[in-house]
C-alpha atoms as a PDB file:
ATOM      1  CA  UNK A   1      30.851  16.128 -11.559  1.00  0.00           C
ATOM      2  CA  UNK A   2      30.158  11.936 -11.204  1.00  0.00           C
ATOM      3  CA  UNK A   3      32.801  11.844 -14.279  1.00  0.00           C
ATOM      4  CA  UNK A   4      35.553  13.639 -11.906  1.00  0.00           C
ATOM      5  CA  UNK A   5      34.401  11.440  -9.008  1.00  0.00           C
ATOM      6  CA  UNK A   6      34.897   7.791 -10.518  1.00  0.00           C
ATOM      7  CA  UNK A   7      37.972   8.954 -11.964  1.00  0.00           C
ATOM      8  CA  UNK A   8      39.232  10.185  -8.747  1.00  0.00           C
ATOM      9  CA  UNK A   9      38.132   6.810  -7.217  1.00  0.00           C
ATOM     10  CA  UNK A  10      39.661   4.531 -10.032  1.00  0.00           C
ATOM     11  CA  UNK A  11      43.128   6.295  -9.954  1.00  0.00           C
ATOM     12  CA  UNK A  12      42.995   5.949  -5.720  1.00  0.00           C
ATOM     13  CA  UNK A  13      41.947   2.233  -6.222  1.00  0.00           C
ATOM     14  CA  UNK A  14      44.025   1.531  -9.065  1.00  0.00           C
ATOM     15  CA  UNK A  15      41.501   0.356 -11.267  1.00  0.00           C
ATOM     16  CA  UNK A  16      41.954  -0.392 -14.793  1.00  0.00           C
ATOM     17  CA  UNK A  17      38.244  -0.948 -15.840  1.00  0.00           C
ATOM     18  CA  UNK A  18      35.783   1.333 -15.806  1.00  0.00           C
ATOM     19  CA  UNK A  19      33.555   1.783 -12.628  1.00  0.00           C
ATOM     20  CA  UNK A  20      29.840   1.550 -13.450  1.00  0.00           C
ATOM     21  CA  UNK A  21      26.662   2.988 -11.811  1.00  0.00           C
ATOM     22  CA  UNK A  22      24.350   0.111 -11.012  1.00  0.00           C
ATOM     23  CA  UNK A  23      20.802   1.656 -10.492  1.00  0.00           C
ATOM     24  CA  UNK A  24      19.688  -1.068  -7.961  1.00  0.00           C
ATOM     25  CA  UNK A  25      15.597   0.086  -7.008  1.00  0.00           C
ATOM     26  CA  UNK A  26      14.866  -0.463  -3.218  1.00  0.00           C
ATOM     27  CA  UNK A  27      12.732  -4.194  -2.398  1.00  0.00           C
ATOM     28  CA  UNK A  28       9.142  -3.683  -2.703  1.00  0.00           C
ATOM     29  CA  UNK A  29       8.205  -4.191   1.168  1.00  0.00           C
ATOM     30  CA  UNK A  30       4.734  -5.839   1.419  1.00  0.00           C
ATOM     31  CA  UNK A  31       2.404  -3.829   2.978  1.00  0.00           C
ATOM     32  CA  UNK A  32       1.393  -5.183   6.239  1.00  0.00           C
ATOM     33  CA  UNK A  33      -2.349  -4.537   7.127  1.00  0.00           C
ATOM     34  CA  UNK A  34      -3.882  -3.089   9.694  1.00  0.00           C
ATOM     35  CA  UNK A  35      -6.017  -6.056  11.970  1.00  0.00           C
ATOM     36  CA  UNK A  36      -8.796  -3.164  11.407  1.00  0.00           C
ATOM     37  CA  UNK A  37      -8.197  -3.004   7.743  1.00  0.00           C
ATOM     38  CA  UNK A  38      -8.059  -7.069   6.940  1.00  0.00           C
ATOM     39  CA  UNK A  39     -11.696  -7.395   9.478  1.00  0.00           C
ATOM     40  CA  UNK A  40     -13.258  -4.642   6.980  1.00  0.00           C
ATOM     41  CA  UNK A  41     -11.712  -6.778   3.767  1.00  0.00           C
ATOM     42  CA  UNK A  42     -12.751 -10.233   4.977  1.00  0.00           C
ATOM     43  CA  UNK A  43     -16.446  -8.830   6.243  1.00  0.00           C
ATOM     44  CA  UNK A  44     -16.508  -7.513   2.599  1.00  0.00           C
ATOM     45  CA  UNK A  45     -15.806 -10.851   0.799  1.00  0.00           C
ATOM     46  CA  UNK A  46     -18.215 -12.737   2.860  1.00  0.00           C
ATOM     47  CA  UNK A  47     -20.175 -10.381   1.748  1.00  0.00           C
ATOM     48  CA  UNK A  48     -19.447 -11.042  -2.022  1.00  0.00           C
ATOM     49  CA  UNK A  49     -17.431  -7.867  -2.416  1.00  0.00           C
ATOM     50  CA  UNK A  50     -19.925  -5.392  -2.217  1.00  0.00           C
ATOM     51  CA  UNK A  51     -22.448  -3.594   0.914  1.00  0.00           C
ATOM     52  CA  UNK A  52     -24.355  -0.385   1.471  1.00  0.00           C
ATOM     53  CA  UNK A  53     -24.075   0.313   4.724  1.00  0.00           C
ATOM     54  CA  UNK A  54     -23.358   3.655   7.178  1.00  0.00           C
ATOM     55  CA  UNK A  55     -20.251   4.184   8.787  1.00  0.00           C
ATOM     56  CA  UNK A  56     -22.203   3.545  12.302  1.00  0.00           C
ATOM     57  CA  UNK A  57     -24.096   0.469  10.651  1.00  0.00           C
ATOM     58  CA  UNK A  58     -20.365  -1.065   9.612  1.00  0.00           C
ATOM     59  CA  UNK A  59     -18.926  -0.209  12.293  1.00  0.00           C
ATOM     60  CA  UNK A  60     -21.210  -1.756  14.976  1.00  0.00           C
ATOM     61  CA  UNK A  61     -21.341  -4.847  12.781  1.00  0.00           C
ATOM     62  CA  UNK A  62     -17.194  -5.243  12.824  1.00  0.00           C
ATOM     63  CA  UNK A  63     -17.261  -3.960  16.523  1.00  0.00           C
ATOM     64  CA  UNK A  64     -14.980  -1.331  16.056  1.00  0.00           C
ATOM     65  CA  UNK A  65     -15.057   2.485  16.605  1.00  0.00           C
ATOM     66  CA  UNK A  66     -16.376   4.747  14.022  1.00  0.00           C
ATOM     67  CA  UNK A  67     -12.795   6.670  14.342  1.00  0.00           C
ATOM     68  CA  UNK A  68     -11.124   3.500  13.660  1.00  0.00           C
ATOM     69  CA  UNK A  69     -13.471   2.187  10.470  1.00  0.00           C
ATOM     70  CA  UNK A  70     -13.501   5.395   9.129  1.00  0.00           C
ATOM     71  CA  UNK A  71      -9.609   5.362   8.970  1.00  0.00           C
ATOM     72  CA  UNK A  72      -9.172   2.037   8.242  1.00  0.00           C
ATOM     73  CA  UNK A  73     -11.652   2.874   4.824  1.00  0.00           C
ATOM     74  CA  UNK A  74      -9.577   6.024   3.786  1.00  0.00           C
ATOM     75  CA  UNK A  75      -6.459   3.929   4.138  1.00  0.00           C
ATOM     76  CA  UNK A  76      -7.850   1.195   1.785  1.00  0.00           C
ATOM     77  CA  UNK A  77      -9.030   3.444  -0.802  1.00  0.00           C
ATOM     78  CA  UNK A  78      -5.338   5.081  -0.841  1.00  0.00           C
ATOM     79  CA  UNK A  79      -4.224   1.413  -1.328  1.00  0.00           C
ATOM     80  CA  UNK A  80      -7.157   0.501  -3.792  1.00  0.00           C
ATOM     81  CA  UNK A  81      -8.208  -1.992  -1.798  1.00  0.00           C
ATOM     82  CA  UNK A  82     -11.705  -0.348  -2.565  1.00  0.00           C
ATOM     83  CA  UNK A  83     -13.722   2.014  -3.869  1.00  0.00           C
ATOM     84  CA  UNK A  84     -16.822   3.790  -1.847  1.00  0.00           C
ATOM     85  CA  UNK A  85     -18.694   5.933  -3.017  1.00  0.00           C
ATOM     86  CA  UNK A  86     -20.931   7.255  -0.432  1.00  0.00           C
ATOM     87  CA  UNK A  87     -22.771   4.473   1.352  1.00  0.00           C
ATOM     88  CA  UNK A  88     -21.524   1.622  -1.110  1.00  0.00           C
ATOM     89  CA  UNK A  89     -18.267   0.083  -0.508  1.00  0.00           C
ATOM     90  CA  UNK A  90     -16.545  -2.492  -2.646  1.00  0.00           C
ATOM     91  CA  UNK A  91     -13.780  -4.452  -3.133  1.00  0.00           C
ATOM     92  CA  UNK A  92     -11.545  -2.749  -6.167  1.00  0.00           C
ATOM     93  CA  UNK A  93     -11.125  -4.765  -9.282  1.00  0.00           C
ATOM     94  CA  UNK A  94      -7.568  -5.645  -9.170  1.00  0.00           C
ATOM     95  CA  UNK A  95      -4.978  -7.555 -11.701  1.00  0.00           C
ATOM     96  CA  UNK A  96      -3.893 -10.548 -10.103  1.00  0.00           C
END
């Protein structure tokens, strides 16, 4: 079916060489971060990477909702950002 198609468009263009499919993959956007999402990273490198705290311990030591922290650490896992497992939350190991 794309055979018929790029010879139907080289005989309307009149083009002697062959058309070619150019597989171009969309631009990697950065991922822009959440202001929730880059407090929770920067408290954890202060705090060398690594803390076992609650969710309502965290969260009144960012000053931030429990809604909002609790979001902001399923988001980060999706990422890997981090890894938690129960109350210990870390910074993922990641190639650099």
């Amino acid at each position: 079916m794309l055979s018929a198609w790029e010879d139907g468009i080289k005989e309307s263009l009149g083009l002697s060489g062959g058309l070619h499919v150019v597989n171009k993959a969309a631009p990697r956007r950065k991922l822009k971060l959440a202001n929730s999402d880059s407090r929770l990273l920067q408290h954890l490198r202060q705090k060398d990477g690594n803390i076992i705290s609650t969710i309502r311990q965290l969260a009144t030591d960012l000053d931030m909702p429990q809604s909002t922290l609790s979001t902001s650490l399923k988001r980060l896992v999706e990422r890997g950002f981090i890894e938690r497992n129960g109350t210990d939350i870390a910074l993922a190991k990641r190639a650099v």
